[in-house]
Protein backbone atom coordinates (compact mmCIF):
# COMPACT_ATOMS: atom_id res chain seq x y z
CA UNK A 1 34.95 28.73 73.93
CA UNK A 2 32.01 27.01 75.71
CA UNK A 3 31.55 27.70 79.51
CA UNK A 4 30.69 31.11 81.41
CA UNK A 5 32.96 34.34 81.90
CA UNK A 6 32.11 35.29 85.29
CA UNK A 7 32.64 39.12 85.28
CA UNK A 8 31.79 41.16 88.72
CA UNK A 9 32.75 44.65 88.99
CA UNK A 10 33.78 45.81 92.85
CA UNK A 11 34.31 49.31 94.49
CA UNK A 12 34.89 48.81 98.61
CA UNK A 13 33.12 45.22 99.02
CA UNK A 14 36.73 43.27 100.21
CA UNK A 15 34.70 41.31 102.73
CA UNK A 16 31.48 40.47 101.24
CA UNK A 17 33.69 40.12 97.39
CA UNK A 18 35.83 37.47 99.57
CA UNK A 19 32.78 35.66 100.26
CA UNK A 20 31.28 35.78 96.70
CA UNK A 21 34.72 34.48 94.90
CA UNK A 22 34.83 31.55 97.94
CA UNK A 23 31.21 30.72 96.87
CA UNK A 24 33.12 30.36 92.92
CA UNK A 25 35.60 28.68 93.90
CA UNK A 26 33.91 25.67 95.78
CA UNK A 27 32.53 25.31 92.04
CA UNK A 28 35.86 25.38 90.37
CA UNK A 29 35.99 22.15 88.52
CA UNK A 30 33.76 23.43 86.21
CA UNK A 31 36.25 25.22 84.26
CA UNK A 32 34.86 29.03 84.93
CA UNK A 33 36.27 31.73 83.88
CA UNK A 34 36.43 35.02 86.59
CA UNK A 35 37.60 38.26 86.00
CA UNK A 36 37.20 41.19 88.69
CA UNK A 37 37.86 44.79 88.16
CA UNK A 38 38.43 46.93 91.16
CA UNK A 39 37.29 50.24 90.85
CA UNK A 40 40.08 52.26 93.29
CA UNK A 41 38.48 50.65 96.31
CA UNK A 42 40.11 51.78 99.18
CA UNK A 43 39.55 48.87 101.69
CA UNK A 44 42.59 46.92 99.82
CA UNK A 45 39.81 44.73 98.13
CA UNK A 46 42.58 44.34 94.85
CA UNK A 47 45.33 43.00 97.27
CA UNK A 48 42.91 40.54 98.96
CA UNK A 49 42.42 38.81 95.86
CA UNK A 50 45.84 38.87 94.85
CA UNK A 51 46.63 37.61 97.79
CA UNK A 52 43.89 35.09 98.17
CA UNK A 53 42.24 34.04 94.55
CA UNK A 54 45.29 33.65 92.24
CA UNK A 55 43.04 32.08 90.09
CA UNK A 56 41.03 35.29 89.63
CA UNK A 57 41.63 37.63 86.64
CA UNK A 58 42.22 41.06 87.87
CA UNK A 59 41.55 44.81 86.27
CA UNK A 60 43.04 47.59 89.06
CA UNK A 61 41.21 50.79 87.69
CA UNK A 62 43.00 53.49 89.05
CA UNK A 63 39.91 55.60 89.58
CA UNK A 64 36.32 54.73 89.94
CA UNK A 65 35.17 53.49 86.04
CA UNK A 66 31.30 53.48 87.24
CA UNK A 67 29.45 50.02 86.48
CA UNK A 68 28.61 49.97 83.11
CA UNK A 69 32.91 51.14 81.80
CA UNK A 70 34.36 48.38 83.95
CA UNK A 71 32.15 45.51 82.84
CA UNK A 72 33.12 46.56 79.61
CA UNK A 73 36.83 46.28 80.36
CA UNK A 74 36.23 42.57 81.77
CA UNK A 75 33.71 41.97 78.64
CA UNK A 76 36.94 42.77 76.63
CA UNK A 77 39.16 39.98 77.76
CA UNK A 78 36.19 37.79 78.12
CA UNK A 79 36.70 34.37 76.27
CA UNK A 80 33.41 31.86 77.48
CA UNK A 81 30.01 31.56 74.89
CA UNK A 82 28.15 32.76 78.27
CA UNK A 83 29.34 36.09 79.70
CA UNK A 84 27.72 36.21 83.87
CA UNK A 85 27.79 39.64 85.39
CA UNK A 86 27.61 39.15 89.18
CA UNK A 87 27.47 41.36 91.66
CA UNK A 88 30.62 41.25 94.74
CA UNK A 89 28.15 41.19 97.66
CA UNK A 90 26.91 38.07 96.55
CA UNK A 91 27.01 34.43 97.09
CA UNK A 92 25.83 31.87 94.48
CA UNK A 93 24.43 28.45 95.71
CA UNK A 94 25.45 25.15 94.35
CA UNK A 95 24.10 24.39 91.14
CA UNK A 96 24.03 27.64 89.24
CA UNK A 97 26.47 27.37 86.88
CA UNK A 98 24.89 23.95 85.57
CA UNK A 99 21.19 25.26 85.79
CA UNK A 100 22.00 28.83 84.14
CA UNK A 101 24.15 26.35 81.12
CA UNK A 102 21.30 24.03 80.86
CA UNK A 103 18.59 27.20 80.50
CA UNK A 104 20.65 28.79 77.88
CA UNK A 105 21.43 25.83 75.71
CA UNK A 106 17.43 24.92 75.79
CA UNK A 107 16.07 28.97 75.77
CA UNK A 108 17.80 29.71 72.03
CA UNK A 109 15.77 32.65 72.01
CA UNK A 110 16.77 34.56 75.29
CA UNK A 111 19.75 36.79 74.76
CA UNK A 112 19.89 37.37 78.34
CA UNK A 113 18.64 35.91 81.89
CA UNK A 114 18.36 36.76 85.52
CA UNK A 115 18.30 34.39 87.88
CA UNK A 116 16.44 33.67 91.58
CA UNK A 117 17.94 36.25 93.83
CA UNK A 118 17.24 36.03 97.58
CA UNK A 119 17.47 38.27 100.66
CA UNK A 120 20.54 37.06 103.00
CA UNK A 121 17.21 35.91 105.47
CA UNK A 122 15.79 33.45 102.48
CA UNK A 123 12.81 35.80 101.78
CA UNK A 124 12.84 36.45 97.59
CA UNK A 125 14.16 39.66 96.34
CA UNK A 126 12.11 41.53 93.95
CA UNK A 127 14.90 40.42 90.16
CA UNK A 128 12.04 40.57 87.39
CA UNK A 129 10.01 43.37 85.91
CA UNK A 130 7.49 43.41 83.50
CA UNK A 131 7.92 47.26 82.39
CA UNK A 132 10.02 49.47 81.84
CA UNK A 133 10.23 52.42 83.84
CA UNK A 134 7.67 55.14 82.17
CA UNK A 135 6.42 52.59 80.22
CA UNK A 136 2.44 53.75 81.42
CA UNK A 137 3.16 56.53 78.58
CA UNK A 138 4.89 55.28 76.53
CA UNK A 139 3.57 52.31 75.29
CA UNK A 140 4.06 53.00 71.50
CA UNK A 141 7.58 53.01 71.53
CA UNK A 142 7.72 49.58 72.76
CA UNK A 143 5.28 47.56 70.57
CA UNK A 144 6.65 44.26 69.31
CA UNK A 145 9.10 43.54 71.77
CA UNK A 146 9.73 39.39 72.05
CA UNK A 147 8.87 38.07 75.07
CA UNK A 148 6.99 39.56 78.12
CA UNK A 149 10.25 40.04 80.74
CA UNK A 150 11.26 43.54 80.28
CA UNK A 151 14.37 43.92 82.73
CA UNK A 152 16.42 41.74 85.33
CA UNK A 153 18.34 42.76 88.11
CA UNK A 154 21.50 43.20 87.02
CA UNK A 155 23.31 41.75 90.39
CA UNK A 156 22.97 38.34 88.61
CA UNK A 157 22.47 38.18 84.94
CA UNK A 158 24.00 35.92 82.51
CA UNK A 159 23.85 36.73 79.01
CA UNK A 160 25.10 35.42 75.59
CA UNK A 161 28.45 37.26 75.05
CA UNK A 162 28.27 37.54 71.37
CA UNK A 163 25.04 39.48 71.33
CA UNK A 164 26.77 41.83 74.14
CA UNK A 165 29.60 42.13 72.09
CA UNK A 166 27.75 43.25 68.80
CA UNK A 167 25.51 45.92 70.90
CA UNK A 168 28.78 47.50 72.29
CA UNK A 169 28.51 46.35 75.81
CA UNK A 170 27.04 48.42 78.44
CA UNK A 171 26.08 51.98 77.65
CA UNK A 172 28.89 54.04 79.48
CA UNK A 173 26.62 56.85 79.28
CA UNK A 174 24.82 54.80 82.33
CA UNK A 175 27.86 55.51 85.33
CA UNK A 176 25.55 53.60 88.07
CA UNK A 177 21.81 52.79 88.08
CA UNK A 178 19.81 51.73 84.92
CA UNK A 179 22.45 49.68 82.84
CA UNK A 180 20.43 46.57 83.24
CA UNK A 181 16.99 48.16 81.81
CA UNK A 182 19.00 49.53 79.54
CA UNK A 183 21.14 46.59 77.94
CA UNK A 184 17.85 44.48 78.14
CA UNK A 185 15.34 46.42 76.11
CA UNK A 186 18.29 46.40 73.86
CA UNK A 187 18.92 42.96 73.48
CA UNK A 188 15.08 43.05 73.07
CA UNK A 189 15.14 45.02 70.08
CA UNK A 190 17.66 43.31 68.52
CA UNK A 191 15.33 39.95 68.55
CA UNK A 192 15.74 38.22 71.79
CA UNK A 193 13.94 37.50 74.80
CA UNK A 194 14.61 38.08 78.59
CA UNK A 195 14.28 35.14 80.34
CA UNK A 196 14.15 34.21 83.72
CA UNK A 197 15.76 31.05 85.64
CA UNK A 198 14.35 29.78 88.61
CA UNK A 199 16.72 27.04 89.47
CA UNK A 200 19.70 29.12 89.73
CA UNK A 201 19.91 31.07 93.07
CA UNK A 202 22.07 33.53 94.41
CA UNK A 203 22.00 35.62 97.65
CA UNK A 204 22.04 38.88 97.47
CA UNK A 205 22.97 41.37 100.28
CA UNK A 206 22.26 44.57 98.10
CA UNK A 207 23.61 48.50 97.95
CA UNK A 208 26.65 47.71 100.02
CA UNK A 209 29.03 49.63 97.53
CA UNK A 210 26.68 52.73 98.25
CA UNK A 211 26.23 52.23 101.92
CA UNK A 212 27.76 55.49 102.46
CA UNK A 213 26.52 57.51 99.77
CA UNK A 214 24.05 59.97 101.19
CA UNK A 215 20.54 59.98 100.11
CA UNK A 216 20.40 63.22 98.16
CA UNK A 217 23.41 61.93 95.74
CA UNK A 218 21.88 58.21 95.93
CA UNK A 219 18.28 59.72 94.42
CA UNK A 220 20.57 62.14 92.02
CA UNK A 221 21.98 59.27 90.07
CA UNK A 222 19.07 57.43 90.06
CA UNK A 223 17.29 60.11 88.51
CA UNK A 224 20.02 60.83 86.63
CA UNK A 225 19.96 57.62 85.05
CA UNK A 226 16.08 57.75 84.46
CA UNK A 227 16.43 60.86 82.77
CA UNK A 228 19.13 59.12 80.38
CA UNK A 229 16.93 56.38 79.63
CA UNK A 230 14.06 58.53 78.60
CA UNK A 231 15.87 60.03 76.39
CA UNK A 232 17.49 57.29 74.39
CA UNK A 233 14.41 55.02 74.39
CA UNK A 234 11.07 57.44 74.24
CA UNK A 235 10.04 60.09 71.50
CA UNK A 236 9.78 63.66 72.97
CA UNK A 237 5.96 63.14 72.92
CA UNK A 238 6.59 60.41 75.43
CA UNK A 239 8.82 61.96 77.31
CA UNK A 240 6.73 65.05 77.85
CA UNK A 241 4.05 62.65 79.18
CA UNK A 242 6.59 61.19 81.70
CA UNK A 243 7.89 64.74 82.39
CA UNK A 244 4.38 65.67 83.45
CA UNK A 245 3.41 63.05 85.26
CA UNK A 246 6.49 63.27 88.00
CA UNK A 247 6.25 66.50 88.63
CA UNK A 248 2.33 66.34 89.48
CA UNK A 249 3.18 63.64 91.76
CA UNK A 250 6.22 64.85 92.96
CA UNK A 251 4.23 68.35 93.97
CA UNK A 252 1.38 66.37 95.46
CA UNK A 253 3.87 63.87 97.55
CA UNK A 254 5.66 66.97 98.81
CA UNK A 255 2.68 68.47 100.38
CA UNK A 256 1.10 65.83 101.68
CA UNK A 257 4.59 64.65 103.71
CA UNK A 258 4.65 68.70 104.86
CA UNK A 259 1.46 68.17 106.28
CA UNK A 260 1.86 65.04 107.59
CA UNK A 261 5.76 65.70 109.01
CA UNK A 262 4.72 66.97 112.56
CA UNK A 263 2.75 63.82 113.46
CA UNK A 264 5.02 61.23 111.43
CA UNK A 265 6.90 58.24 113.88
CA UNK A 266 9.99 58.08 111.77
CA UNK A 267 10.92 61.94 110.87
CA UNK A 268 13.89 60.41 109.11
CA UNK A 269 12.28 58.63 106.45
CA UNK A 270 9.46 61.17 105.82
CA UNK A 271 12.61 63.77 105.53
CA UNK A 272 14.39 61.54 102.67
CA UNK A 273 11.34 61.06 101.05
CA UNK A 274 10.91 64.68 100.69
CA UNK A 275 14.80 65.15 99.32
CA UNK A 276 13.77 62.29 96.93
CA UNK A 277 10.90 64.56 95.34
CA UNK A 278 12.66 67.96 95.76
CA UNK A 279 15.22 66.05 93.68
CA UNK A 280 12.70 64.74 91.06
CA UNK A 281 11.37 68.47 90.65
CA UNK A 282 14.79 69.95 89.65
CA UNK A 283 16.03 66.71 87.53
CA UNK A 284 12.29 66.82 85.07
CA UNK A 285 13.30 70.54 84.58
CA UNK A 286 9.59 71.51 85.62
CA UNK A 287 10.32 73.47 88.26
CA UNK A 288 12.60 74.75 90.63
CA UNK A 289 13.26 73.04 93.71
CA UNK A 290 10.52 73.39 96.75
């Protein structure tokens, strides 16, 4: 059926999800589609839409599915050409459905887009990379790709639902953290491009369903999920390579912030930056913590 599947996955967002759905909703007479599947929040973020968005297709997971599982379970009972996986602490501004319709129908190359994604004060948020992380060293297993866009952010991505549906989805291997590089270099070596679309902006508030996650578990999945993408993606030669280089600069970044820790203005963020490298040390295998 022609039209978009909006699909956003929330875990303790109530507020900032009620906000995102009302920014939907003032859109509503184009037909959309909107499914959102509540990972076990505990702020009653499932009986505020109930309650509030009858109009809203709703997945209560009775534990926390991670990202990548529950977009799968919304991909599932999906019906739109266009499948749009949005982020809850989000709001989209007028126009996007029509501008991220018009891109696709006129981009029949891209498999998958991001779109403009700003900072709640206006400024533009970082959504488009050209490489993939490790990429420096690993260049050779990622000749020939079409198109130069390696990964969007995946707060605000729409894709072609089809193509999502014959890769399998999201790699559930991926619980939080590197689904998006992931699905994209995928859809990349399956024959499509990235693309990007500038006309269709969203606001973007960012890490709100980790706000309190401390920093030593926040750094452990991300690494976690580097580590998994390594070793799908990158031959063992590679890998080694990429191995290598974070431990050197892991090893040199912890003794320069040791030295530099008595004179530093913000202790605080010298101290987390030093868990963040302690962290890299023990998750590249290299070496023991420090």
């Amino acid at each position: 059926m022609r039209g978009i599947s909006v699909l956003i996955v929330n875990y303790n967002t109530a507020g900032l999800l009620a906000e995102c759905l009302n920014s939907i909703g003032s859109q509503s007479d184009l037909g959309l589609e909107v499914i959102v599947v509540d990972n076990a929040s505990q702020d009653d973020s499932a009986a505020m839409v109930i309650q509030d968005f009858p109009w809203v297709n709703l997945i209560e997971n009775e534990s926390n599915a991670g990202f990548a599982r529950a977009n799968n379970q919304a991909l599932k009972i999906s019906s739109r050409e266009f499948v749009y996986f949005l982020n809850p602490d989000t709001v989209v501004q007028p126009g996007v459905f029509d501008a991220m319709i018009g891109f696709m129908e006129s981009h029949t190359d891209v498999g998958l887009a991001g779109t403009r994604i700003l900072n709640p004060n206006g400024s533009v948020q970082s959504s488009v990379e050209r490489r993939y992380p490790g990429e420096r060293r690993a260049k050779e297993d990622l000749r020939g790709l079409p198109g130069d866009i390696a990964w969007v952010l995946g707060a605000s991505m729409i894709a072609r639902r089809g193509i999502i549906e014959d890769l399998g989805g999201f790699d559930e291997g991926f619980f939080l953290y590197g689904e998006e590089q992931d699905l994209c270099l995928r859809i990349r070596k399956a024959g499509w491009k990235i693309g990007f679309i500038p006309d269709a902006v969203v606001v973007h508030w960012g890490g709100q369903s980790e706000r309190t996650t401390s920093t030593e578990d926040l750094w452990k999945k991300k690494f976690t999920a580097e580590s998994l993408f390594y070793r799908k993606h990158y031959s063992k030669r590679s890998i080694l390579r990429i191995h290598r280089a974070n431990v050197v600069q892991a090893l040199w970044r912890i003794v320069s912030l040791r030295l530099t820790l008595p004179f530093c203005a913000d202790r605080d963020v010298s101290l987390n930056k030093l868990t963040r490298y302690r962290l890299a040390l023990k998750t590249f295998h290299f070496w023991k913590a420090v």
